[in-house]
Protein backbone atom coordinates (compact mmCIF):
# COMPACT_ATOMS: atom_id res chain seq x y z
CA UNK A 1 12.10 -4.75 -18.76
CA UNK A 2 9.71 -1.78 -17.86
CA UNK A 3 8.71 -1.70 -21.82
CA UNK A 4 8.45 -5.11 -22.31
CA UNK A 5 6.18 -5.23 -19.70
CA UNK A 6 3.78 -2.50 -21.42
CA UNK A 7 4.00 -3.96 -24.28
CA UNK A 8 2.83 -7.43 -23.14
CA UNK A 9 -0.38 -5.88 -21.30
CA UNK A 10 -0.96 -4.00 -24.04
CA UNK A 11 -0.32 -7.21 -26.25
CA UNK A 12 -2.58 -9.28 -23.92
CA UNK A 13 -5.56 -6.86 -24.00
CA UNK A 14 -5.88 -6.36 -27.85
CA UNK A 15 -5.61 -10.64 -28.33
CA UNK A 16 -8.60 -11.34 -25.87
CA UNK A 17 -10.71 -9.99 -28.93
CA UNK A 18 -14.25 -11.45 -28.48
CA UNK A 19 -13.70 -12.37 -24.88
CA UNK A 20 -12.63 -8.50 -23.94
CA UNK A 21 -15.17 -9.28 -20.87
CA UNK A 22 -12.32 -11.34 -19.07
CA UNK A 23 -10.22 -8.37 -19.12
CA UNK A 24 -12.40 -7.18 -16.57
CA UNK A 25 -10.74 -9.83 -14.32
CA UNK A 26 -7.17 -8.86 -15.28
CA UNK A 27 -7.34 -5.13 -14.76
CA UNK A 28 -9.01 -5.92 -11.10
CA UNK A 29 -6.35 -8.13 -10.53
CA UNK A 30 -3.69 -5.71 -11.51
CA UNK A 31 -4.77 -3.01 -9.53
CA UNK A 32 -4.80 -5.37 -6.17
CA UNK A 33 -1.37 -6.36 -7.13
CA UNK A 34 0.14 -2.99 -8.42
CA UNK A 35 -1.26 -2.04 -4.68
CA UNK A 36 0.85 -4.46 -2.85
CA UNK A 37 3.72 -3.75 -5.15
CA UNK A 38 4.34 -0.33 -5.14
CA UNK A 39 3.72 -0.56 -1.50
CA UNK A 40 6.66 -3.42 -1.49
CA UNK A 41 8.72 -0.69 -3.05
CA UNK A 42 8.29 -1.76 -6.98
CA UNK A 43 8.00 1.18 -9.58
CA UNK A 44 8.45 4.74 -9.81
CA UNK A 45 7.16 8.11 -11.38
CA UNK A 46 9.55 6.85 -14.58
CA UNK A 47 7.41 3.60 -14.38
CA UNK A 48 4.13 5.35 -14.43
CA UNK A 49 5.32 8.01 -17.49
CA UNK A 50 6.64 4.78 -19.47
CA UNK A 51 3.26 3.07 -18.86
CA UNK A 52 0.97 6.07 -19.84
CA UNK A 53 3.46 6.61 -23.08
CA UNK A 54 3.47 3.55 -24.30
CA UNK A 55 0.11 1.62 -23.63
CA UNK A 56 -1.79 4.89 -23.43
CA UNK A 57 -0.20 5.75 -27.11
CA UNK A 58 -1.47 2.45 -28.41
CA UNK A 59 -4.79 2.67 -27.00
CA UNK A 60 -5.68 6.01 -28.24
CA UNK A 61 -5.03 5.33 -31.71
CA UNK A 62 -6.97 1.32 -31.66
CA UNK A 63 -9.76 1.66 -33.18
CA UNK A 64 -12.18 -0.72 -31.40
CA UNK A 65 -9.86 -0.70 -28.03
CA UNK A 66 -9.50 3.08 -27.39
CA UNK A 67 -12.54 3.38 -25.20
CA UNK A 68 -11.90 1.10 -22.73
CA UNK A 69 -8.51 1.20 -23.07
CA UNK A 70 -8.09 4.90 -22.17
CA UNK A 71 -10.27 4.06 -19.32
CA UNK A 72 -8.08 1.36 -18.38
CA UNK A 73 -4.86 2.94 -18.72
CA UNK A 74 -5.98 6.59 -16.86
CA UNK A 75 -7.18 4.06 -13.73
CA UNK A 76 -3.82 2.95 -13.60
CA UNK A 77 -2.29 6.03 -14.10
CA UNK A 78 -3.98 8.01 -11.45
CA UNK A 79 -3.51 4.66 -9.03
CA UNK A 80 -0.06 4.73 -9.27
CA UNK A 81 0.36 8.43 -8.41
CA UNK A 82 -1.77 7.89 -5.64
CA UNK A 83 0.72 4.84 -4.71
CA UNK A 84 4.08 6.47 -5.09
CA UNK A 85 2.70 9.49 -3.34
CA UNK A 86 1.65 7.46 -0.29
CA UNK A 87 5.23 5.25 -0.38
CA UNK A 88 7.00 8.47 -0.13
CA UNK A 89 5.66 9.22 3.33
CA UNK A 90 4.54 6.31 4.69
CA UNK A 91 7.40 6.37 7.22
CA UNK A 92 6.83 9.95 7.84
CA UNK A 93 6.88 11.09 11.25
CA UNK A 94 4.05 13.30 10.51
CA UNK A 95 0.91 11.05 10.66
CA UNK A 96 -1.02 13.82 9.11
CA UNK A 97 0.67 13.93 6.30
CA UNK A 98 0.26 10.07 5.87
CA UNK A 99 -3.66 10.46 7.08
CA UNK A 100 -4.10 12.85 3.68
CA UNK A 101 -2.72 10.23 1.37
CA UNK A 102 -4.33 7.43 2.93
CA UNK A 103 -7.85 9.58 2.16
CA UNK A 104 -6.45 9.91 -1.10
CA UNK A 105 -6.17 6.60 -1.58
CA UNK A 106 -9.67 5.27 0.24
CA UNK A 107 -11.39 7.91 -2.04
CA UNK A 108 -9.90 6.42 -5.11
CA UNK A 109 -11.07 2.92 -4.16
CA UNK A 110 -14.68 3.97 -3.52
CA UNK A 111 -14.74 6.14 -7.51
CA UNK A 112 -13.54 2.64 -9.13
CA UNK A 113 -16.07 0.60 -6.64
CA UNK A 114 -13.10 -1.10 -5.30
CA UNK A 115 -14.62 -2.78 -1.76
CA UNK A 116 -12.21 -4.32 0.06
CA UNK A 117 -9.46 -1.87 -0.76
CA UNK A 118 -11.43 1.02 0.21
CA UNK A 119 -12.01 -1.16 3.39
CA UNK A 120 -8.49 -2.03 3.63
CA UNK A 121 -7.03 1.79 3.47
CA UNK A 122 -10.21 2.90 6.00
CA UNK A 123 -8.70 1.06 8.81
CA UNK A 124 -5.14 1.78 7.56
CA UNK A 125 -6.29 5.70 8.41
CA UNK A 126 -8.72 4.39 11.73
CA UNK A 127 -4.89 3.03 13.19
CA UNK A 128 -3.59 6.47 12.68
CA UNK A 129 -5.92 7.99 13.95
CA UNK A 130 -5.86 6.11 17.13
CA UNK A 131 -1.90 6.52 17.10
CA UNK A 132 -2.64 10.18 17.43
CA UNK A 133 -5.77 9.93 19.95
CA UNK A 134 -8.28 11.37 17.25
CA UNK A 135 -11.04 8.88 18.80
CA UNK A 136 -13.65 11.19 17.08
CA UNK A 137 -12.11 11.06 13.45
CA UNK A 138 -11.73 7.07 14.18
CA UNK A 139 -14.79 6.42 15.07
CA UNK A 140 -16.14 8.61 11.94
CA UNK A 141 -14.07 6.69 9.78
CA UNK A 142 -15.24 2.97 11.07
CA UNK A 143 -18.83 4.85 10.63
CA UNK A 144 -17.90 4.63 6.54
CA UNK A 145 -17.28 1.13 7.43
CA UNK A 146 -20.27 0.44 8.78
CA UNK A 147 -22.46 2.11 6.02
CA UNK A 148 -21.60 -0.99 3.69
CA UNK A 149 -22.59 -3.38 6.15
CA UNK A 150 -26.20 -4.70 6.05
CA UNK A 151 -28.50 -6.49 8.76
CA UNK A 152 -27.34 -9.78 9.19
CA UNK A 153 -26.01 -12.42 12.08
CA UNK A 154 -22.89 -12.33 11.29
CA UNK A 155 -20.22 -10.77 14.58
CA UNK A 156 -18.76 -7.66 13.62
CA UNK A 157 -15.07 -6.29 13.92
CA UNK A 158 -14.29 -5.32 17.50
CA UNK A 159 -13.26 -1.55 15.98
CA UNK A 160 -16.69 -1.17 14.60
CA UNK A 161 -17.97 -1.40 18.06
CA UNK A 162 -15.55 1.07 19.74
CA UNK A 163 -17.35 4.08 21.17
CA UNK A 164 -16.36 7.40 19.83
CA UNK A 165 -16.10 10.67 22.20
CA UNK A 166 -18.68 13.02 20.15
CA UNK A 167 -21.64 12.17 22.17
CA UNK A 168 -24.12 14.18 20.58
CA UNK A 169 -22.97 12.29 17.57
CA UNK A 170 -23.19 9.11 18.91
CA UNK A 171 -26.72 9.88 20.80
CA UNK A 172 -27.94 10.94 17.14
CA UNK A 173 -27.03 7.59 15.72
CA UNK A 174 -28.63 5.06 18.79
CA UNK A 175 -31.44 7.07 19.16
CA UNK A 176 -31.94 9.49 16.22
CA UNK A 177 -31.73 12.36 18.49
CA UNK A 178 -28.53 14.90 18.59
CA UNK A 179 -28.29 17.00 21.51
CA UNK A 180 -25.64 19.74 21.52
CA UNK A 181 -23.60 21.40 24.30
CA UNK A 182 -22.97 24.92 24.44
CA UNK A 183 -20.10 23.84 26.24
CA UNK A 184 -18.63 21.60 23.41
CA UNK A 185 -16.85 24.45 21.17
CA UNK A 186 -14.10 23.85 18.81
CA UNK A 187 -11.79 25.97 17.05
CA UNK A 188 -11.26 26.34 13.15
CA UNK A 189 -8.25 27.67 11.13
CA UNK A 190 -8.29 28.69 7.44
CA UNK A 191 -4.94 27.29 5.86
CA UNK A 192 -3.68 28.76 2.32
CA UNK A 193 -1.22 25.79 0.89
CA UNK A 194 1.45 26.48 -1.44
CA UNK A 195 4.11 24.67 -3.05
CA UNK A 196 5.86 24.33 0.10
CA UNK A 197 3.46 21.87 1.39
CA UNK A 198 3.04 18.27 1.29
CA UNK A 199 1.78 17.07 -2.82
CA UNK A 200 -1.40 16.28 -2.33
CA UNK A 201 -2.89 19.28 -0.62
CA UNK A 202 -0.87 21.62 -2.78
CA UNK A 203 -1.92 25.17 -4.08
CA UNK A 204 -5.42 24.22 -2.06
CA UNK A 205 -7.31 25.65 0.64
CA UNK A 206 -7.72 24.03 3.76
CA UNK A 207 -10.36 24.78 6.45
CA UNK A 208 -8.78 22.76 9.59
CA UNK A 209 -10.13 21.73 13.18
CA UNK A 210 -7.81 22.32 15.99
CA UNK A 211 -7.63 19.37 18.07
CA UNK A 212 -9.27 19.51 21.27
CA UNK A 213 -8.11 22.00 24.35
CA UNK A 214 -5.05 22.45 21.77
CA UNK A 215 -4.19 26.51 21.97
CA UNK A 216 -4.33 28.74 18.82
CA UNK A 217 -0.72 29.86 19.56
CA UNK A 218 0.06 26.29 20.37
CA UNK A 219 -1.62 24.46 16.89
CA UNK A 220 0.40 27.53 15.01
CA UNK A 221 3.80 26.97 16.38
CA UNK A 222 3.32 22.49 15.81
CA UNK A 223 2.71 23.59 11.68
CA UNK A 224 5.49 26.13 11.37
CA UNK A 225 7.97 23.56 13.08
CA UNK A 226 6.47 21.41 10.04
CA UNK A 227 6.85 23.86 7.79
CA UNK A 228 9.65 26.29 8.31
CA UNK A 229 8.98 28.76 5.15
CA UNK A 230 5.17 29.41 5.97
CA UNK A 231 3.81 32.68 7.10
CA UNK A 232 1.08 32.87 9.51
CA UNK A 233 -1.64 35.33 7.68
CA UNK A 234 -4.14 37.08 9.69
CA UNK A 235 -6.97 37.95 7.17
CA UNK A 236 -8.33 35.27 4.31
CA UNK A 237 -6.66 37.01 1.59
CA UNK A 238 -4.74 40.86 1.50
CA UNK A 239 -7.05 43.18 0.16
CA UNK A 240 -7.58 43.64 -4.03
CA UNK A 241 -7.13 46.46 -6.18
CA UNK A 242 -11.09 46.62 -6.00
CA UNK A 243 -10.49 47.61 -2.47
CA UNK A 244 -7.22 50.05 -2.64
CA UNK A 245 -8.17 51.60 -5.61
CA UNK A 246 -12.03 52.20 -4.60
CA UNK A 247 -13.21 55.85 -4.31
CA UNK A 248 -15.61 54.29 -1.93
CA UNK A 249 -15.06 55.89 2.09
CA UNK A 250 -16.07 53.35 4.75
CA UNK A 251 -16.68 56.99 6.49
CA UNK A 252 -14.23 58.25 9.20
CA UNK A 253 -13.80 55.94 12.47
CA UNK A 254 -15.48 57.38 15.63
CA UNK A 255 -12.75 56.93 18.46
CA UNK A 256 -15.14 57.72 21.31
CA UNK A 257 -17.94 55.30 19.48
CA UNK A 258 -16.99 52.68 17.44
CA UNK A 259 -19.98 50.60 17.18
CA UNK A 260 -21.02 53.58 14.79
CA UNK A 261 -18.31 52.88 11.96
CA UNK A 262 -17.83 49.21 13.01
CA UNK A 263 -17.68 47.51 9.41
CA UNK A 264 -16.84 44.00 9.17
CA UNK A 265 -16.59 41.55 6.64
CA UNK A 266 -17.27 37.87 6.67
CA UNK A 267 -16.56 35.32 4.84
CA UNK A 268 -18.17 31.48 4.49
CA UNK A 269 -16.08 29.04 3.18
CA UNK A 270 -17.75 25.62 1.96
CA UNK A 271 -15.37 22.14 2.65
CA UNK A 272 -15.69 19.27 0.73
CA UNK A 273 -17.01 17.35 3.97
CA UNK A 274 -18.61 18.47 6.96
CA UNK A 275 -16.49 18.46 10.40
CA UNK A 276 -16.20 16.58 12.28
CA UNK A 277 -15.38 13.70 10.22
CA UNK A 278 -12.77 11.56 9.03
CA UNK A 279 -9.89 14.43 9.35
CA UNK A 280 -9.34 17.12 11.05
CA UNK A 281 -9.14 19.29 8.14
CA UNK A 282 -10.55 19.49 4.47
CA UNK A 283 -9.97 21.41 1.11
CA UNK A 284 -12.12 24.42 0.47
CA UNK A 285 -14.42 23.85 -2.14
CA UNK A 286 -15.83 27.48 -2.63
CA UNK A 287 -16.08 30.97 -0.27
CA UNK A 288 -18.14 33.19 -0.40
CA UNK A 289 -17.10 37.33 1.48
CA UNK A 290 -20.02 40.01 1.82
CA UNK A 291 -20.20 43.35 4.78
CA UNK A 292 -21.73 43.35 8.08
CA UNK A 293 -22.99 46.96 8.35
CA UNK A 294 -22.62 48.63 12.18
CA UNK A 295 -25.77 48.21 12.52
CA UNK A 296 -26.47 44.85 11.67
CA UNK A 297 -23.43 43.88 13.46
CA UNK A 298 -25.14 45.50 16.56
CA UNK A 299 -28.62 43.18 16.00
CA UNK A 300 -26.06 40.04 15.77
CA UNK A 301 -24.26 40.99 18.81
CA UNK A 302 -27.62 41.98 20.80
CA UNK A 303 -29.00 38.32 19.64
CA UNK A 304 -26.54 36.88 20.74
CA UNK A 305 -26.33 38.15 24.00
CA UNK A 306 -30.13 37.72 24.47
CA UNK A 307 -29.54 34.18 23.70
CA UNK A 308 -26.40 33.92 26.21
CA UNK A 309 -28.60 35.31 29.06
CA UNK A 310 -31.72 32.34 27.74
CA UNK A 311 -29.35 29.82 27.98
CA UNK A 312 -27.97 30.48 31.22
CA UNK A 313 -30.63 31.14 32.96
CA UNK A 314 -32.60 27.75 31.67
CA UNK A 315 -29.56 26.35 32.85
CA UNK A 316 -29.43 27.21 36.05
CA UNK A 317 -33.45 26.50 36.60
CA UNK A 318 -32.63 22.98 35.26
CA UNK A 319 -29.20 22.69 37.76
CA UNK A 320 -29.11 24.49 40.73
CA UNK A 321 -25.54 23.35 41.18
CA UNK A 322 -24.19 24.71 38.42
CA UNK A 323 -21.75 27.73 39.35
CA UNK A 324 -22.66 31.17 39.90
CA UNK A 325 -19.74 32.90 38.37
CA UNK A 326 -20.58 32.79 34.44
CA UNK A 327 -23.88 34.15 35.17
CA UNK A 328 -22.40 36.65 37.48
CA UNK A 329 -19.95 38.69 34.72
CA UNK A 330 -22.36 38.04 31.99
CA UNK A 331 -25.47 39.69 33.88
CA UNK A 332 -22.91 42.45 35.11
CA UNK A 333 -21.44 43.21 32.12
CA UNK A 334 -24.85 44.02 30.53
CA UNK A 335 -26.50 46.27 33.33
CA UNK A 336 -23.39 48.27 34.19
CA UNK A 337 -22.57 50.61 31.35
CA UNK A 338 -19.11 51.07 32.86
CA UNK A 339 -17.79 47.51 32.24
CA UNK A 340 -19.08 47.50 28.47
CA UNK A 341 -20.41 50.43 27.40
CA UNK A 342 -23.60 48.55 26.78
CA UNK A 343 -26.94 49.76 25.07
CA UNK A 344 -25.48 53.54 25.57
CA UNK A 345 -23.44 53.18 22.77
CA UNK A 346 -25.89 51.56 20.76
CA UNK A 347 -28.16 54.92 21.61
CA UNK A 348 -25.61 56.98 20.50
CA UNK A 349 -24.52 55.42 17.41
CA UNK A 350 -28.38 54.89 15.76
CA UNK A 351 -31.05 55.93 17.78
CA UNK A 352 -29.94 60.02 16.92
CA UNK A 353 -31.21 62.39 14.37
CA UNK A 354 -28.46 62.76 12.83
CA UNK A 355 -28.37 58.80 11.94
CA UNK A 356 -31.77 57.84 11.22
CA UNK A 357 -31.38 61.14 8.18
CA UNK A 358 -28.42 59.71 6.72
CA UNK A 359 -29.90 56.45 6.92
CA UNK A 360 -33.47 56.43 5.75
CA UNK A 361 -33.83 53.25 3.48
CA UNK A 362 -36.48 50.59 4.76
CA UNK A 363 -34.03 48.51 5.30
CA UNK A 364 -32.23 50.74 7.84
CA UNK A 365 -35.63 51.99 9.51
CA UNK A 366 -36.53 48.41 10.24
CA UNK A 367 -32.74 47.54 11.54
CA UNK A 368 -33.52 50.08 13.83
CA UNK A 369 -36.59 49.26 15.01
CA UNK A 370 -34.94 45.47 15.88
CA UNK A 371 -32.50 46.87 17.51
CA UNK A 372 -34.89 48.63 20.01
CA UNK A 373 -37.09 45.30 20.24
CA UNK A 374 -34.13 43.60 21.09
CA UNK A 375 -33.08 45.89 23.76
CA UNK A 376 -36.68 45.54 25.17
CA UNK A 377 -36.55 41.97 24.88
CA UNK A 378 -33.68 42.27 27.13
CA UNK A 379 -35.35 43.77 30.22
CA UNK A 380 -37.17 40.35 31.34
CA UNK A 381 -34.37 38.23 30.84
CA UNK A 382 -31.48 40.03 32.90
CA UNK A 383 -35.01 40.39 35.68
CA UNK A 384 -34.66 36.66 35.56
CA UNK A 385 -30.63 36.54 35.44
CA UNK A 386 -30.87 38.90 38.62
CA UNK A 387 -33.76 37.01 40.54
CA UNK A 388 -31.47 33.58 40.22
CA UNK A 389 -28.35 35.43 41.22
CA UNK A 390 -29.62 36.59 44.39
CA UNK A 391 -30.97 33.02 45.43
CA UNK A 392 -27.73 31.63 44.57
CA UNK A 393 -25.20 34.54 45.42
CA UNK A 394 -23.27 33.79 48.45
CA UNK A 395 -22.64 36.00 51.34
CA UNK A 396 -19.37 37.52 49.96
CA UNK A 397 -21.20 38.48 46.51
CA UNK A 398 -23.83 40.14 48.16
CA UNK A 399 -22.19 43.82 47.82
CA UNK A 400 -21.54 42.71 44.15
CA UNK A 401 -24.96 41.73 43.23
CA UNK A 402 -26.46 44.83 45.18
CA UNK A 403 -24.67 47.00 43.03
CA UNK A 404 -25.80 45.11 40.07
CA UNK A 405 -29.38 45.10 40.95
CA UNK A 406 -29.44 49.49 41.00
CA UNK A 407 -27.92 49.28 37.75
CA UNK A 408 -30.36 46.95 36.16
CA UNK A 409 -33.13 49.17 38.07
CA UNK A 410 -31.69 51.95 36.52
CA UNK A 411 -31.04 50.70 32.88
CA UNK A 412 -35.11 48.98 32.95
CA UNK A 413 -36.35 52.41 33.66
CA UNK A 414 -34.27 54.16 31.26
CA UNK A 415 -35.39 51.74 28.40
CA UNK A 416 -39.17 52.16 29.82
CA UNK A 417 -39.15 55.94 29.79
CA UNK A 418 -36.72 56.27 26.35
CA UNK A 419 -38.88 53.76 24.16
CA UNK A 420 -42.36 54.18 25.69
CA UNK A 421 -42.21 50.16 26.39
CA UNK A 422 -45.32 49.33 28.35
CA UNK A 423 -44.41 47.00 31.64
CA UNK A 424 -47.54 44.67 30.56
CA UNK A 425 -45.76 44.36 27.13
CA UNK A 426 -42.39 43.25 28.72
CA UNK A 427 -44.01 41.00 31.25
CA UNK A 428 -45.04 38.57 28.21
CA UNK A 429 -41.90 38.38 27.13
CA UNK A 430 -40.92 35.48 29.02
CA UNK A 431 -38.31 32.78 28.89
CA UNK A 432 -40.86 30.34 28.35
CA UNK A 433 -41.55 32.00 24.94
CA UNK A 434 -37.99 32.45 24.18
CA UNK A 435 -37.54 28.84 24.51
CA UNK A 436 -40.17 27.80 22.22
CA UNK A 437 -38.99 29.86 19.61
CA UNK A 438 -35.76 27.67 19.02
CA UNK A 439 -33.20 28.88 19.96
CA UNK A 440 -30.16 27.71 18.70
CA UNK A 441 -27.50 26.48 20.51
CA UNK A 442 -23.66 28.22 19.95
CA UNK A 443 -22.18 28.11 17.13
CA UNK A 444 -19.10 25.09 17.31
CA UNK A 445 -16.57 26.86 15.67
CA UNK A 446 -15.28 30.83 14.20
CA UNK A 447 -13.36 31.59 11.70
CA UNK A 448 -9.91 32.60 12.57
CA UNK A 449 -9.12 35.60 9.86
């Protein structure tokens, strides 16, 4: 029966001779029906071989039909894949499994310009995502929806007007303007699939959102219980022969200093989509690794921190409510060289001799000089930190905040006397300034290696 049926399609497309334009009509109609067949539990992988064999054979060898008929016949071929695949785990327990063939399957409809079954399979994956509580992913997923829609009077689906939970999103969309919280942070894991996993995701990459408040240790235990022979790696990748066998020396590591030997390396991975979106995770398309020297890991972390202390103190002048407690071990932790070791170590590891010898490029002499701009840069903000804290600090902090006032007395004159800064040149450093000059907000995500 299965090769009786190729061979009356294949029959049916080589009679329609001059009128080969109809056959349009047939092979849309086929692929709606072979849709809701294979979904109704009609044909199999033998199916699919047997079709490609036999009216893929006869196609490639006609000599006005091979064209479109190879075009025809891969379509089908590469539908019904797509089909069986999602038929095998429909019923799955695991809706993310069944969210990654759905995708497959919405993707496919969109390449062949296929309307209402891309439509269809979007809200198959919008239900399970609102099975699982992934309002964001819905809501980005009715947003694809809504993309094909034009002005018009006509009342829209009640989905399509369900409010998703990314605000900043949402605010960017009514009103063209996205506004991001510092305080909205998620976290990303890099997945390496093998043939363990589920088909369509095998031998890929993965980059994958963990789901709201969800813990590391918690999102790693839910995926081994799904998949009992992974291994949980804690780098990208093990390191190459271009690594072991290097005669290169990374140079010694400095137990009582190790911002001085402090090499990292980093590595950016692109996705085929940006997050959020409609999954929580996607394939890595490309990655990219290169070295964070000490000392330009020192400039990031010294940015950073100078951008920490911005924040929190425009914060606080634009909410007086807000609670002193961040503020409190983030201004501490700066000013008292006991709790972090602070600038001292910085001082130690590349403001000496001995370092600025071995490390005379213009590249390193200009790192340097950063880093001591930074530092200065620095002063005013923690003299605006401490000025808030003491307005705010109740009585029991006052001890606390005494202490943390000599040390930041102590660590302004150091950097004063130490880098001949002016007072007059740290007095226009203001916050004012350092809010004009963009500053980003945190980054939403990092890496887990």
């Amino acid at each position: 029966m299965r090769r009786e049926t190729a061979f009356e399609i294949r029959a049916m497309w080589f009679n329609l001779g001059p009128h080969q334009i109809h056959f349009v009509r047939f092979e849309h109609e086929m692929i709606t029906k072979l849709d809701m067949l294979v979904e109704g539990g009609r044909g199999d992988e033998e199916y699919k071989d047997l079709f490609l064999e036999i009216v893929g054979g006869l196609c490639e060898n006609h000599q006005t039909m091979h064209e479109k008929g190879m075009v025809f016949v891969r379509t089908v071929v590469r539908l019904m894949k797509r089909l069986l695949e999602y038929r095998m785990i429909v019923t799955d327990e695991n809706k993310e499994n069944r969210m990654s063939c759905t995708v497959n399957l919405l993707e496919f409809y969109h390449e062949i310009n296929r309307k209402e079954m891309y439509i269809r399979y979007l809200y198959k994956l919008c239900d399970l995502h609102l099975d699982c509580e992934n309002y964001v992913e819905a809501a980005f997923t009715l947003k694809l929806h809504a993309k094909l829609l034009r002005w018009s009077d006509e009342s829209l689906s009640q989905l399509l007007k369900m409010i998703s939970k990314l605000w900043e999103t949402g605010i960017a969309i009514c009103k063209e303007l996205t506004i991001q919280s510092d305080q909205n942070q998620n976290t990303f894991v890099y997945l390496i699939m093998d043939e363990d996993f589920q088909h369509s995701y095998r031998t890929k990459h993965l980059f994958i959102e963990v789901k709201a408040y969800e813990l590391l240790t918690d999102f790693t235990s839910r995926l081994l219980n799904q998949y009992p022979n992974a291994k949980v790696m804690n780098k990208l990748a093990p390191p190459g022969e271009d690594i072991t066998e290097s005669d290169k020396q990374r140079g010694p590591k400095d137990s009582d200093n190790e911002f001085a030997t402090m090499w990292l390396e980093r590595t950016n991975l692109v996705i085929s989509y940006p997050l959020p979106g409609i999954l929580h995770w996607f394939p890595v398309t490309s990655s990219q690794s290169f070295e964070i020297s000490p000392l330009e890991n020192a400039i990031e972390t010294m940015e950073m921190t100078n951008k920490r202390i911005c924040n929190l103190v425009l914060q606080h002048r634009s909410d007086p409510m807000l609670p002193i407690h961040p503020l409190s071990m983030l201004l501490n932790g700066v000013v008292d060289a006991a709790v972090m070791g602070g600038i001292i170590n910085y001082e130690k590891a590349f403001f000496t001799e001995e370092y600025t010898q071995t490390h005379n490029t213009r590249k390193d002499t200009e790192g340097i000089q950063k880093l001591k701009d930074l530092i200065a840069c620095q002063v005013p903000l923690l003299k605006a930190g401490i000025v808030i804290h003491k307005q705010k600090a109740p009585e029991s902090l006052k001890p606390f905040h005494q202490h943390m006032e000599e040390a930041f007395l102590k660590l302004r004159t150091s950097i004063e006397e130490k880098y001949a800064i002016e007072k007059s040149v740290q007095s226009s450093i203001s916050i004012s300034s350092l809010q004009s000059s963009k500053i980003s907000p945190s980054i939403r995500g990092a890496s887990i290696l």
